[in-house]
PDB file of N, CA and C in Angstrom:
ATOM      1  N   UNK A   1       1.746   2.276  32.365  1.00  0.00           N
ATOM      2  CA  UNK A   1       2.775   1.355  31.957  1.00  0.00           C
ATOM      3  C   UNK A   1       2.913   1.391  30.436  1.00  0.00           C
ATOM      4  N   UNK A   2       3.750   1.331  29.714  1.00  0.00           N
ATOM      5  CA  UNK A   2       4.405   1.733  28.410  1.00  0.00           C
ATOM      6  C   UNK A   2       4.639   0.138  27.665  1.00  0.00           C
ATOM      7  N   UNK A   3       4.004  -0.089  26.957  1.00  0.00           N
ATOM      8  CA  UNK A   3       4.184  -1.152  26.162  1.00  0.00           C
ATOM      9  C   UNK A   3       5.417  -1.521  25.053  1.00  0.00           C
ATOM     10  N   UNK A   4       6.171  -2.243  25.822  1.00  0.00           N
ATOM     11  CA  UNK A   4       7.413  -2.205  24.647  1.00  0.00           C
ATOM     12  C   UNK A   4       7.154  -2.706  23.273  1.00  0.00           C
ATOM     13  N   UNK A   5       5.937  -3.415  23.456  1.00  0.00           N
ATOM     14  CA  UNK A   5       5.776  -4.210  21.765  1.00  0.00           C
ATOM     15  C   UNK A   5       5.500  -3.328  20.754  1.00  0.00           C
ATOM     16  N   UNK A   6       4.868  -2.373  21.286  1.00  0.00           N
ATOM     17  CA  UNK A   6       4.005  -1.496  20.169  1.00  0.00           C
ATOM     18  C   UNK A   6       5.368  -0.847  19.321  1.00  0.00           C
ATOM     19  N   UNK A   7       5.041  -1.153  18.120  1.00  0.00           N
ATOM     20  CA  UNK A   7       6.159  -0.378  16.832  1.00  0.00           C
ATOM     21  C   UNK A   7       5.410   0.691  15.712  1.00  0.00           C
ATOM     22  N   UNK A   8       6.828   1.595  14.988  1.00  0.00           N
ATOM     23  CA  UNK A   8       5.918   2.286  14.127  1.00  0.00           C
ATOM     24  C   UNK A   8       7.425   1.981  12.787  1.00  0.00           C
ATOM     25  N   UNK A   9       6.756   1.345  11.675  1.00  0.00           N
ATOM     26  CA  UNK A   9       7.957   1.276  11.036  1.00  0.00           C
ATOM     27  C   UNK A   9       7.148   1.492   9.767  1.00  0.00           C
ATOM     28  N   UNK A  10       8.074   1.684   8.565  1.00  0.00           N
ATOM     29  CA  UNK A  10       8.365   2.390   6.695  1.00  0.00           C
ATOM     30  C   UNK A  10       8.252   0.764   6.459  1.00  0.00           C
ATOM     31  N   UNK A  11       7.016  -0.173   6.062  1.00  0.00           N
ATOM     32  CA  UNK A  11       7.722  -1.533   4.920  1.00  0.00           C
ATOM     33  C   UNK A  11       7.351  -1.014   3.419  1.00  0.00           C
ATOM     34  N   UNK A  12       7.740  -1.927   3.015  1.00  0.00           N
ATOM     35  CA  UNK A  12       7.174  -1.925   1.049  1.00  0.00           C
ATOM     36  C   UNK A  12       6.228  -3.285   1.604  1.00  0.00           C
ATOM     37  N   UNK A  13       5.061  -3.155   0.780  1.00  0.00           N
ATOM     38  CA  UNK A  13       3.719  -4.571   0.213  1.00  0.00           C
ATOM     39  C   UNK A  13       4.674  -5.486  -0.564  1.00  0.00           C
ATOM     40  N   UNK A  14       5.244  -6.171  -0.020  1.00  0.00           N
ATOM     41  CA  UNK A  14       5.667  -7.569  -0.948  1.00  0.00           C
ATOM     42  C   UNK A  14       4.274  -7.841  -1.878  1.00  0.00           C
ATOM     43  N   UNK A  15       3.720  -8.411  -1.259  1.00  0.00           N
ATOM     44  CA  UNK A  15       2.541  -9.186  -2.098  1.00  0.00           C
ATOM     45  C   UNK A  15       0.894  -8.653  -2.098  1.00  0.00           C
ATOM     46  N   UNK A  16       0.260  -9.668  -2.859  1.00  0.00           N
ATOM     47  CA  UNK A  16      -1.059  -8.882  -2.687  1.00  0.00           C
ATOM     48  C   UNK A  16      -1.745  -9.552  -1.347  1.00  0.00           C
ATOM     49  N   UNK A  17      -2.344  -8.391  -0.983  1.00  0.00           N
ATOM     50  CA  UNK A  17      -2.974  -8.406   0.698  1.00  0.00           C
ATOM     51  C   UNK A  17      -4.161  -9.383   0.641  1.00  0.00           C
ATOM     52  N   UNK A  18      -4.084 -10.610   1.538  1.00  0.00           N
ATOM     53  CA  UNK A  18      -5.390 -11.358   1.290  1.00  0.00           C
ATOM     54  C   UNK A  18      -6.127 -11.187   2.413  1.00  0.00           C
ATOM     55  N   UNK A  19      -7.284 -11.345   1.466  1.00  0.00           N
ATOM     56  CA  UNK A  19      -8.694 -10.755   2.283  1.00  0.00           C
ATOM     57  C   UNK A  19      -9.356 -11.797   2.429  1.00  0.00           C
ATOM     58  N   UNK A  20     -10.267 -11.778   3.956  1.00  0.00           N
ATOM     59  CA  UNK A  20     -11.187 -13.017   4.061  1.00  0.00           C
ATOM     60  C   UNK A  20     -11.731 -12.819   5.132  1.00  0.00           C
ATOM     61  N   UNK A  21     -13.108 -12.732   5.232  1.00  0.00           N
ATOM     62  CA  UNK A  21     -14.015 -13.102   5.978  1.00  0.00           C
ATOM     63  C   UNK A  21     -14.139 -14.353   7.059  1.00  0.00           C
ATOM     64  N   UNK A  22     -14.231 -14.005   8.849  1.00  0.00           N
ATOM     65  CA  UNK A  22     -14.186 -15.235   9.493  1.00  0.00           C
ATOM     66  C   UNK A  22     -15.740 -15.153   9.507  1.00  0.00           C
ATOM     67  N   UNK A  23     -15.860 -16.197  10.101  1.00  0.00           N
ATOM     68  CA  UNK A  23     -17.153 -16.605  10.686  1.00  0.00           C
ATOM     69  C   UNK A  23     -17.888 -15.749  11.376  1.00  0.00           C
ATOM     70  N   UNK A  24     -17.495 -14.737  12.471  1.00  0.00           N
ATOM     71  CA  UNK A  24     -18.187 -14.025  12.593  1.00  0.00           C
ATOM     72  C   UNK A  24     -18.084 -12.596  12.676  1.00  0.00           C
ATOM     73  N   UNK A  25     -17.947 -12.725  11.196  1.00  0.00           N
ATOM     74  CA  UNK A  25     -18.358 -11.315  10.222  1.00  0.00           C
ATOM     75  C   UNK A  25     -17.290 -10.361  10.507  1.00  0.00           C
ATOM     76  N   UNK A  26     -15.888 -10.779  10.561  1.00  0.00           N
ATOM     77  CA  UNK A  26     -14.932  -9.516  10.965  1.00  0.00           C
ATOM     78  C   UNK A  26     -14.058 -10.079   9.333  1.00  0.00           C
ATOM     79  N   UNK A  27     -13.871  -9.021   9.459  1.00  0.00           N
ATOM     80  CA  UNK A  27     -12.552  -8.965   7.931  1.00  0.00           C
ATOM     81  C   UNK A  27     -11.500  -9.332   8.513  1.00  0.00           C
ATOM     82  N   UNK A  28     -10.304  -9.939   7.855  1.00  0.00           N
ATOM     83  CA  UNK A  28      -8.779  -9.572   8.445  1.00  0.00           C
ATOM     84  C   UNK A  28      -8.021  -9.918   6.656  1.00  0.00           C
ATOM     85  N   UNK A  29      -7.505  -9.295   6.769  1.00  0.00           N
ATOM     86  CA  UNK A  29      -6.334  -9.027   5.791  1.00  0.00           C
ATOM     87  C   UNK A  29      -4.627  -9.066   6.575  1.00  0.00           C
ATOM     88  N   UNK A  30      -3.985 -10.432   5.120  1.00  0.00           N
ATOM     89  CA  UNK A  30      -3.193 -10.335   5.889  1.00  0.00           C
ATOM     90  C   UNK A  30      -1.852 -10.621   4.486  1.00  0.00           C
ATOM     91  N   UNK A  31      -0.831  -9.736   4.494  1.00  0.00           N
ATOM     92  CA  UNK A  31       0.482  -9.603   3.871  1.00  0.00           C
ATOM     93  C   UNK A  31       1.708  -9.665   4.172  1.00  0.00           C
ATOM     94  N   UNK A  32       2.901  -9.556   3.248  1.00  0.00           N
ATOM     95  CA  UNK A  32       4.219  -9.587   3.469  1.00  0.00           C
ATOM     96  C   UNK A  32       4.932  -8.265   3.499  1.00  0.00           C
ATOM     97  N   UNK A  33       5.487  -7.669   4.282  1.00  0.00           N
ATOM     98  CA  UNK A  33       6.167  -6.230   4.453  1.00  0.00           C
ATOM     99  C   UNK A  33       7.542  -6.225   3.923  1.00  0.00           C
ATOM    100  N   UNK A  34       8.344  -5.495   3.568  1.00  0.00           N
ATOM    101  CA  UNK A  34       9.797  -5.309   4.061  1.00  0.00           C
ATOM    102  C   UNK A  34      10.406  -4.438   4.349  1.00  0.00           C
ATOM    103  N   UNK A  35      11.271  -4.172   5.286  1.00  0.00           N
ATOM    104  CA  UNK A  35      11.694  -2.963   5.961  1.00  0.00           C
ATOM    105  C   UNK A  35      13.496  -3.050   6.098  1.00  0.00           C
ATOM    106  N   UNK A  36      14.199  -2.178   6.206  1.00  0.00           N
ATOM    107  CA  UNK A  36      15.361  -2.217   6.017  1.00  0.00           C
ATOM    108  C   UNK A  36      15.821  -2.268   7.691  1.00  0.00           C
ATOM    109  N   UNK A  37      16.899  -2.997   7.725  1.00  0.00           N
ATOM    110  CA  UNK A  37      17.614  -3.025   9.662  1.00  0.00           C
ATOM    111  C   UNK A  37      18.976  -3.354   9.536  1.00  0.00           C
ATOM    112  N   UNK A  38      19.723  -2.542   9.775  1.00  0.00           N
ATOM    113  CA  UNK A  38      20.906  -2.604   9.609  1.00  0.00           C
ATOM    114  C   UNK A  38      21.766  -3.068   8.240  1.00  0.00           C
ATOM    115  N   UNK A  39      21.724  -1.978   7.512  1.00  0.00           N
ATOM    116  CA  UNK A  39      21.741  -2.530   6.179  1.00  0.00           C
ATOM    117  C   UNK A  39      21.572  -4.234   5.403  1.00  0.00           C
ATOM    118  N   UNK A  40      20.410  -4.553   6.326  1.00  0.00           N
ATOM    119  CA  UNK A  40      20.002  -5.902   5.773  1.00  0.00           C
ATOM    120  C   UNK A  40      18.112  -6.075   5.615  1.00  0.00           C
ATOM    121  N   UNK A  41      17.347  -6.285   4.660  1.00  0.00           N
ATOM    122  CA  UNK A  41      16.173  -6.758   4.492  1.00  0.00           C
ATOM    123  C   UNK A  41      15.745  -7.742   4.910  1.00  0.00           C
ATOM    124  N   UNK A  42      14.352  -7.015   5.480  1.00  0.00           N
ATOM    125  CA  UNK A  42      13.747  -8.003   6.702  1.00  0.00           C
ATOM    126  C   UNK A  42      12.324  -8.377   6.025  1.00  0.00           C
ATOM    127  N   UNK A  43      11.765  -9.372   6.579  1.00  0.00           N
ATOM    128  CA  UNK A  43      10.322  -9.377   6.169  1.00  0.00           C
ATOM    129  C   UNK A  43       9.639 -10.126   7.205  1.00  0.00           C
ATOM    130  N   UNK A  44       8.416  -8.764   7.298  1.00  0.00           N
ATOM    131  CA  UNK A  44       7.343  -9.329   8.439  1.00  0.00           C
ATOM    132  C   UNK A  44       6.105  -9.854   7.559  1.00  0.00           C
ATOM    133  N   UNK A  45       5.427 -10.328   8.928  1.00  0.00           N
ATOM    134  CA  UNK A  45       4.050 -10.820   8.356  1.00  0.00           C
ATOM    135  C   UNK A  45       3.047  -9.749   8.612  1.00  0.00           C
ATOM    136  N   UNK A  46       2.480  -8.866   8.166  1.00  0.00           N
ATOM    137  CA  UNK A  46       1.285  -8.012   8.863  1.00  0.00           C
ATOM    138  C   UNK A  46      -0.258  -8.479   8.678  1.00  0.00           C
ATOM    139  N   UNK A  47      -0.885  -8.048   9.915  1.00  0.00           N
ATOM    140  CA  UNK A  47      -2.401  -8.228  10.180  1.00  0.00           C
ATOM    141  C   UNK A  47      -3.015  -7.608  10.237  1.00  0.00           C
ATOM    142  N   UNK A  48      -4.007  -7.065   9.402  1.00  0.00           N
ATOM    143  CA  UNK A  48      -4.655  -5.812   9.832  1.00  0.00           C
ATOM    144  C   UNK A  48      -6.207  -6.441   9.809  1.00  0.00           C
ATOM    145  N   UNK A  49      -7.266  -6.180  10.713  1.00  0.00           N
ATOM    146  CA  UNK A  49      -8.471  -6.377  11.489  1.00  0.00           C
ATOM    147  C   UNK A  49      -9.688  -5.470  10.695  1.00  0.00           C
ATOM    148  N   UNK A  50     -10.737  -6.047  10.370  1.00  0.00           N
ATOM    149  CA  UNK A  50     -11.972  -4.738  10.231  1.00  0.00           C
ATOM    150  C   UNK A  50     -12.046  -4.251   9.368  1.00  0.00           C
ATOM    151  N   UNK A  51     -12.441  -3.144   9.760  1.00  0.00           N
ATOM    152  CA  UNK A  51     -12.563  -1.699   8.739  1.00  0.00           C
ATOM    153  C   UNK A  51     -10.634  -1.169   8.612  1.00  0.00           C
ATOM    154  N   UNK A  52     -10.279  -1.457   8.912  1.00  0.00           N
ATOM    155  CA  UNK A  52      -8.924  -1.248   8.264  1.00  0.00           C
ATOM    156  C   UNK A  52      -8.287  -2.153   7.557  1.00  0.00           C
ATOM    157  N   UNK A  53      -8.977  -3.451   7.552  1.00  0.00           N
ATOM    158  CA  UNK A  53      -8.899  -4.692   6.506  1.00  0.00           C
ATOM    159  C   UNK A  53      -9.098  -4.106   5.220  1.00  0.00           C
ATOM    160  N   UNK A  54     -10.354  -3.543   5.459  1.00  0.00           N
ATOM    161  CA  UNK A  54     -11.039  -3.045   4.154  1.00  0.00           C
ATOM    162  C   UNK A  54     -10.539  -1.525   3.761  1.00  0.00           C
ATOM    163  N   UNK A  55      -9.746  -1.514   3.845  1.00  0.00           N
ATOM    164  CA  UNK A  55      -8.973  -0.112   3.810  1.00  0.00           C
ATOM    165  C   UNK A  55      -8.023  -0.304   3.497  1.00  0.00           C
ATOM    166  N   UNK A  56      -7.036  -0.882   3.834  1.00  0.00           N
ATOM    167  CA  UNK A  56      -5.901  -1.702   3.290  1.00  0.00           C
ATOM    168  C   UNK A  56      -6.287  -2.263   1.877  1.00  0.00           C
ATOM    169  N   UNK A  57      -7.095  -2.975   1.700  1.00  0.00           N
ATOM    170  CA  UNK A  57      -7.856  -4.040   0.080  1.00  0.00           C
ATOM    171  C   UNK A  57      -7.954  -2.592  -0.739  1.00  0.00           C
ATOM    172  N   UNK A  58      -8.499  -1.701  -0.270  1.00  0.00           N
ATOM    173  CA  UNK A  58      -8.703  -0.379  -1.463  1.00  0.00           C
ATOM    174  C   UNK A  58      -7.904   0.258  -1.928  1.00  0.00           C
ATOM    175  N   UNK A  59      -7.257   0.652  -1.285  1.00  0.00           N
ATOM    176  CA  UNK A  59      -6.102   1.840  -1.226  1.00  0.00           C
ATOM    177  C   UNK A  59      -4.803   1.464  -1.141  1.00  0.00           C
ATOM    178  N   UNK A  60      -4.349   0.606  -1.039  1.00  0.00           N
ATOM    179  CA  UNK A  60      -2.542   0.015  -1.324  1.00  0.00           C
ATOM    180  C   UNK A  60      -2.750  -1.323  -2.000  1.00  0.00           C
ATOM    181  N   UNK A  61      -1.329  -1.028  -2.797  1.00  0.00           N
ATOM    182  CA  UNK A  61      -1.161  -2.303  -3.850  1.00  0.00           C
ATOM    183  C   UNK A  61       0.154  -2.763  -3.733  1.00  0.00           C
ATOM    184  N   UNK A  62       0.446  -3.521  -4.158  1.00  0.00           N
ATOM    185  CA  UNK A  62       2.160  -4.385  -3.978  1.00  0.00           C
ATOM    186  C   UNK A  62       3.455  -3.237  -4.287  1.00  0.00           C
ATOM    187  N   UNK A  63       4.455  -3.078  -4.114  1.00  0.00           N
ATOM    188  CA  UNK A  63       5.296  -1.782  -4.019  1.00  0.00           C
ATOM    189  C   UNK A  63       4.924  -0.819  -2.961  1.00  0.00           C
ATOM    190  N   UNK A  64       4.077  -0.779  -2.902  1.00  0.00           N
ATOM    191  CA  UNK A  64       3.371   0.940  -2.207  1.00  0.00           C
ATOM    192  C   UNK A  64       4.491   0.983  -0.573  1.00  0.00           C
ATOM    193  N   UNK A  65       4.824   1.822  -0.474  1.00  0.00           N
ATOM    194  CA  UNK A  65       5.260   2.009   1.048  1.00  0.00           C
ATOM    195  C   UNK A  65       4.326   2.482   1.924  1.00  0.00           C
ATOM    196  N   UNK A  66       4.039   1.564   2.740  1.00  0.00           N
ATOM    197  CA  UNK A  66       3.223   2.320   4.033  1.00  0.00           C
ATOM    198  C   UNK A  66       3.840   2.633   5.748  1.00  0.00           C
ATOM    199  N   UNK A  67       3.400   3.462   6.207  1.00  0.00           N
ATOM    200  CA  UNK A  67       3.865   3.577   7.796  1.00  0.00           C
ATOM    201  C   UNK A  67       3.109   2.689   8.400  1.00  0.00           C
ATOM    202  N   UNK A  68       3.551   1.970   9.224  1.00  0.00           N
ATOM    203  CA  UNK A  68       2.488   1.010   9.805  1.00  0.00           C
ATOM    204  C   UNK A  68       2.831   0.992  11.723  1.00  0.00           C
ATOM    205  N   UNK A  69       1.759   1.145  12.120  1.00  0.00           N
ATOM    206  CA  UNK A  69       1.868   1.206  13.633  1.00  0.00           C
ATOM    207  C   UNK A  69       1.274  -0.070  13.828  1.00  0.00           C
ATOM    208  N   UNK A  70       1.659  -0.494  15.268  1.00  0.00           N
ATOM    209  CA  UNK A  70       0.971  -2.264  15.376  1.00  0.00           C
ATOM    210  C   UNK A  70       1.701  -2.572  16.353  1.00  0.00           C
ATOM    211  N   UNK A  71       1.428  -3.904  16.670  1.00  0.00           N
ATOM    212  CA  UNK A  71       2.051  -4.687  18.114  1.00  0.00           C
ATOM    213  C   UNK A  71       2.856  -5.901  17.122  1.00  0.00           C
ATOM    214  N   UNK A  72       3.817  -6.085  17.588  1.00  0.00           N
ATOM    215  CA  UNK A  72       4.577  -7.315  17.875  1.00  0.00           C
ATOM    216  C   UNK A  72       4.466  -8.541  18.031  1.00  0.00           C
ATOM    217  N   UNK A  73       4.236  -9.801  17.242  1.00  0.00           N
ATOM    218  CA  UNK A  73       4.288 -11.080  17.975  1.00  0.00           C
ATOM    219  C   UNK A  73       5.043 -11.932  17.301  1.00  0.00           C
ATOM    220  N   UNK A  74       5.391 -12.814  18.001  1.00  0.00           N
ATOM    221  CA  UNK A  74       6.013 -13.772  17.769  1.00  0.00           C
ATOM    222  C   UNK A  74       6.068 -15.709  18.028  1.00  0.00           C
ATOM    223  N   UNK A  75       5.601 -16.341  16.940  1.00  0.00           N
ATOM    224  CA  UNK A  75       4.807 -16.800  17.884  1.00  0.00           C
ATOM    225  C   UNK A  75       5.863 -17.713  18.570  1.00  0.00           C
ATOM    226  N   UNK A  76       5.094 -18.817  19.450  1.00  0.00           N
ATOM    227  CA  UNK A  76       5.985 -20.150  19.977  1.00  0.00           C
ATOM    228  C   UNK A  76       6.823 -20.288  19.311  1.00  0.00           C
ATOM    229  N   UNK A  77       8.030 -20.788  19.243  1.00  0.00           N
ATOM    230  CA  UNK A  77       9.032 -21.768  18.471  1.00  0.00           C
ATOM    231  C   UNK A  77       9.387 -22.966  18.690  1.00  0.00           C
ATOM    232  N   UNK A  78       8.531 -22.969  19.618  1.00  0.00           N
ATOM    233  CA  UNK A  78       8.178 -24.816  19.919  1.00  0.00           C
ATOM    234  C   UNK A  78       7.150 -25.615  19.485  1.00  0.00           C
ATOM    235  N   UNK A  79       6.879 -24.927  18.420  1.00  0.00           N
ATOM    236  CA  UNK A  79       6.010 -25.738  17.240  1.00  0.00           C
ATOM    237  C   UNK A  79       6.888 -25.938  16.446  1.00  0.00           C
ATOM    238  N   UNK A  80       6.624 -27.548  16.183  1.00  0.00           N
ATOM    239  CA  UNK A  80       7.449 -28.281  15.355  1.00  0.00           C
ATOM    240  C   UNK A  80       7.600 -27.282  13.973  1.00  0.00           C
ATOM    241  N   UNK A  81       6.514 -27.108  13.224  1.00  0.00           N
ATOM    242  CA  UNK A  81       6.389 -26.128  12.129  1.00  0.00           C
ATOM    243  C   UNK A  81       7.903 -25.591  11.785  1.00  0.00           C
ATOM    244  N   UNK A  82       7.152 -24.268  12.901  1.00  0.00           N
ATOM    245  CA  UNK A  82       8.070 -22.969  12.762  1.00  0.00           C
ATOM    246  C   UNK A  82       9.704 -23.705  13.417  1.00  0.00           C
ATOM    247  N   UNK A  83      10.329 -24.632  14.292  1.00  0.00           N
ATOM    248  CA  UNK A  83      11.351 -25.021  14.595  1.00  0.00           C
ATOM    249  C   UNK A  83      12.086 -25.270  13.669  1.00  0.00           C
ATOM    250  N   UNK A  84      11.574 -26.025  12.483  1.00  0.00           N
ATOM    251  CA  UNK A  84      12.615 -26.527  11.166  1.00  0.00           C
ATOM    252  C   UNK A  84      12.888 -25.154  10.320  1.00  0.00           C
ATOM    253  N   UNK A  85      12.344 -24.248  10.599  1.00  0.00           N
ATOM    254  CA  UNK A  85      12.449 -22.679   9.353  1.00  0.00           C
ATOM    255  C   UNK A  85      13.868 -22.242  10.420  1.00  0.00           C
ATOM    256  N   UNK A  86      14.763 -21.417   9.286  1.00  0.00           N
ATOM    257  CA  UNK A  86      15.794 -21.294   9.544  1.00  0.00           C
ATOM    258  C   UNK A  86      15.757 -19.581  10.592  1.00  0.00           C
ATOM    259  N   UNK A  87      14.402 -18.599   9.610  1.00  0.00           N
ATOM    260  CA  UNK A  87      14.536 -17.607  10.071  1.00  0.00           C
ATOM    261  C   UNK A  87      13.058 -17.277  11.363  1.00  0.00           C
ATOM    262  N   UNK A  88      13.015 -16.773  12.244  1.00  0.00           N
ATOM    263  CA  UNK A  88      11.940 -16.670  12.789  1.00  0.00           C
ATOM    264  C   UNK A  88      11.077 -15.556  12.375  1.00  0.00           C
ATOM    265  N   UNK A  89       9.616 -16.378  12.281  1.00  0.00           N
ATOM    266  CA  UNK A  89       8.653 -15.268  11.482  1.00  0.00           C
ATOM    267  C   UNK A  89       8.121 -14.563  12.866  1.00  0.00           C
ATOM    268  N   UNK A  90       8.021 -13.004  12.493  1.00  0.00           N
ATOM    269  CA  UNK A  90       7.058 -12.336  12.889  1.00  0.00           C
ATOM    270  C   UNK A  90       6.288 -11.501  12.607  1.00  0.00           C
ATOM    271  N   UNK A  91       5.229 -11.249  13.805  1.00  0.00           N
ATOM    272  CA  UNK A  91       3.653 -10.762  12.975  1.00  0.00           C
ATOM    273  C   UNK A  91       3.307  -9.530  13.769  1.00  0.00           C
ATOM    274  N   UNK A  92       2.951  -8.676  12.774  1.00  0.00           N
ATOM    275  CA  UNK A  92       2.891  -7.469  13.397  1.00  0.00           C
ATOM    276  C   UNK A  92       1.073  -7.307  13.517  1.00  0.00           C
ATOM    277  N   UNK A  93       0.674  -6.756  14.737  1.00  0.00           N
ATOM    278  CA  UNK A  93      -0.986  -6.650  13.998  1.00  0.00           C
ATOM    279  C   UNK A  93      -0.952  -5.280  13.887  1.00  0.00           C
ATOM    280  N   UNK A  94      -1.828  -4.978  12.819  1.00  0.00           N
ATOM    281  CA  UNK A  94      -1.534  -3.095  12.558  1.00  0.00           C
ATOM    282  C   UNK A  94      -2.557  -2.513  13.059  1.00  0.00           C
ATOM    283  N   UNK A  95      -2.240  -1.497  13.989  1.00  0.00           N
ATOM    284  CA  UNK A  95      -3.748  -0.720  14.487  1.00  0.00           C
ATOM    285  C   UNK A  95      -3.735   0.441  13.752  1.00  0.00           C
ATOM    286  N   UNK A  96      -3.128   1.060  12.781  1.00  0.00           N
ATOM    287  CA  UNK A  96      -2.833   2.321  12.019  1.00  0.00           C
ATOM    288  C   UNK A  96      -1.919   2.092  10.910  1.00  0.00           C
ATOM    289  N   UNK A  97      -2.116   2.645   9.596  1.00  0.00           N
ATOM    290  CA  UNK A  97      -1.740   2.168   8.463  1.00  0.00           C
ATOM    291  C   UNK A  97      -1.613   3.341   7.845  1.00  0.00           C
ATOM    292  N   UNK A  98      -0.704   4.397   7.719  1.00  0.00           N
ATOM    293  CA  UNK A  98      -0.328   5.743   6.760  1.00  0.00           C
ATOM    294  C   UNK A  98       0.202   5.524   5.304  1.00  0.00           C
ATOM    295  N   UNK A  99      -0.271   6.149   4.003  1.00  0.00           N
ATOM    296  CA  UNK A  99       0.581   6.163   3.016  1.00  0.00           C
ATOM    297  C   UNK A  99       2.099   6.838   3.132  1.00  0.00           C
ATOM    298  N   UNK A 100       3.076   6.603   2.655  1.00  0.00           N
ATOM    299  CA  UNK A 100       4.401   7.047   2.571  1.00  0.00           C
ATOM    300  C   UNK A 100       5.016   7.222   1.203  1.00  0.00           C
ATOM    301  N   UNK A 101       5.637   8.576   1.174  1.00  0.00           N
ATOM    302  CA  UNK A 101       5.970   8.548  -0.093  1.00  0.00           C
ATOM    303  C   UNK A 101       7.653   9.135   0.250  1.00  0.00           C
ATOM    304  N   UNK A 102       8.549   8.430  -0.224  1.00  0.00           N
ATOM    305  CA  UNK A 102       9.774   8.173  -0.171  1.00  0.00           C
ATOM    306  C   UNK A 102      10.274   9.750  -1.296  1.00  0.00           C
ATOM    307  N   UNK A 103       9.897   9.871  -2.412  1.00  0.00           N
ATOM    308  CA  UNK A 103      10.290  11.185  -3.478  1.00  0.00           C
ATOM    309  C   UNK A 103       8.766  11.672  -3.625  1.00  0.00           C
ATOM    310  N   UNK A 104       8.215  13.353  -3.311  1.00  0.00           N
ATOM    311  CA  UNK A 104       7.522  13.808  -3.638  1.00  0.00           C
ATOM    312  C   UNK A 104       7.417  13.339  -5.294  1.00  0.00           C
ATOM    313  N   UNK A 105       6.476  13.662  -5.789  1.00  0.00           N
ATOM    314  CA  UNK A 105       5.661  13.256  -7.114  1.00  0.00           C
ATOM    315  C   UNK A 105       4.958  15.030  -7.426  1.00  0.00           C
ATOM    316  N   UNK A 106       6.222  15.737  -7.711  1.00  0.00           N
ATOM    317  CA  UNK A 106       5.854  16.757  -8.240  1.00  0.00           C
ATOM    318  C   UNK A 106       5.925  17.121  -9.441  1.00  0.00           C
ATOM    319  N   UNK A 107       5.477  18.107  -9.911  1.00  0.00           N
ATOM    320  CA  UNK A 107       5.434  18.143 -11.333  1.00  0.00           C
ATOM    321  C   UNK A 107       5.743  19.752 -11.424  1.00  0.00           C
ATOM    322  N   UNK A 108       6.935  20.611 -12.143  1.00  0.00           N
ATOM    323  CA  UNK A 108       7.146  21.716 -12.125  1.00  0.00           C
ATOM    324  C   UNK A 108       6.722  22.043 -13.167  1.00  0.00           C
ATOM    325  N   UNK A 109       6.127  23.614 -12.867  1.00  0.00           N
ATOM    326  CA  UNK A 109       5.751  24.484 -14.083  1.00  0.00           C
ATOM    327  C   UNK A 109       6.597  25.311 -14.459  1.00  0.00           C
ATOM    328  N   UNK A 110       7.341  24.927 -16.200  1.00  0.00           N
ATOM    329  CA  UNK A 110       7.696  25.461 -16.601  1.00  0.00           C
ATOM    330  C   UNK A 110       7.443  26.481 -16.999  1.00  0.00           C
ATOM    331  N   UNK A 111       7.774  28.313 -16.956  1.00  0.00           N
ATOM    332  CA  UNK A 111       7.367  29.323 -17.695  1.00  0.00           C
ATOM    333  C   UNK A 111       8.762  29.666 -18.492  1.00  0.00           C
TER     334      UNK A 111
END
């Protein structure tokens, strides 16, 4: 059976990725994405778990584009909370996290 939630999308790091330790001893890191959909800007929430918490904290910084694979959620909207927000948030959790580079970063040798 084929999971419709699972996505693979291009965001930019809005912000810096916060890191934090639960209680029992798992990392999660968690940031703001943005991705383009129909010539309009979107912004998710992403989650990333673990050793890819800590992988994420090293190696990407705010701007950076990453590929991000992950599941889908969304939560209730029958929490009072989220009911008064105009746009509905959603949260991606990331099981795979690629660098992306939009213009190679080459450098030609002139002779």
């Amino acid at each position: 059976m084929i999971n419709t939630n699972y996505i693979g999308i291009i965001v930019k790091i809005l912000d810096i990725p916060k890191h934090r330790r639960l209680q029992n001893k798992f990392y999660i890191t968690e940031f703001r994405g943005q991705f383009r959909s129909k010539n309009q800007d979107r912004i998710l929430k992403l989650v990333c778990w673990d050793k890819l918490a800590s992988e994420l904290k090293e190696f990407y910084k705010i701007n950076d584009y990453v590929l991000v694979e992950g599941y889908l959620f969304q939560p209730d909207l029958r929490n009072k909370d989220l009911f008064n927000q105009n746009q509905k948030l959603v949260k991606v959790t990331v099981t795979r996290i690629y660098p992306y580079l939009s213009k190679p970063n080459y450098q030609q040798n002139k002779t």
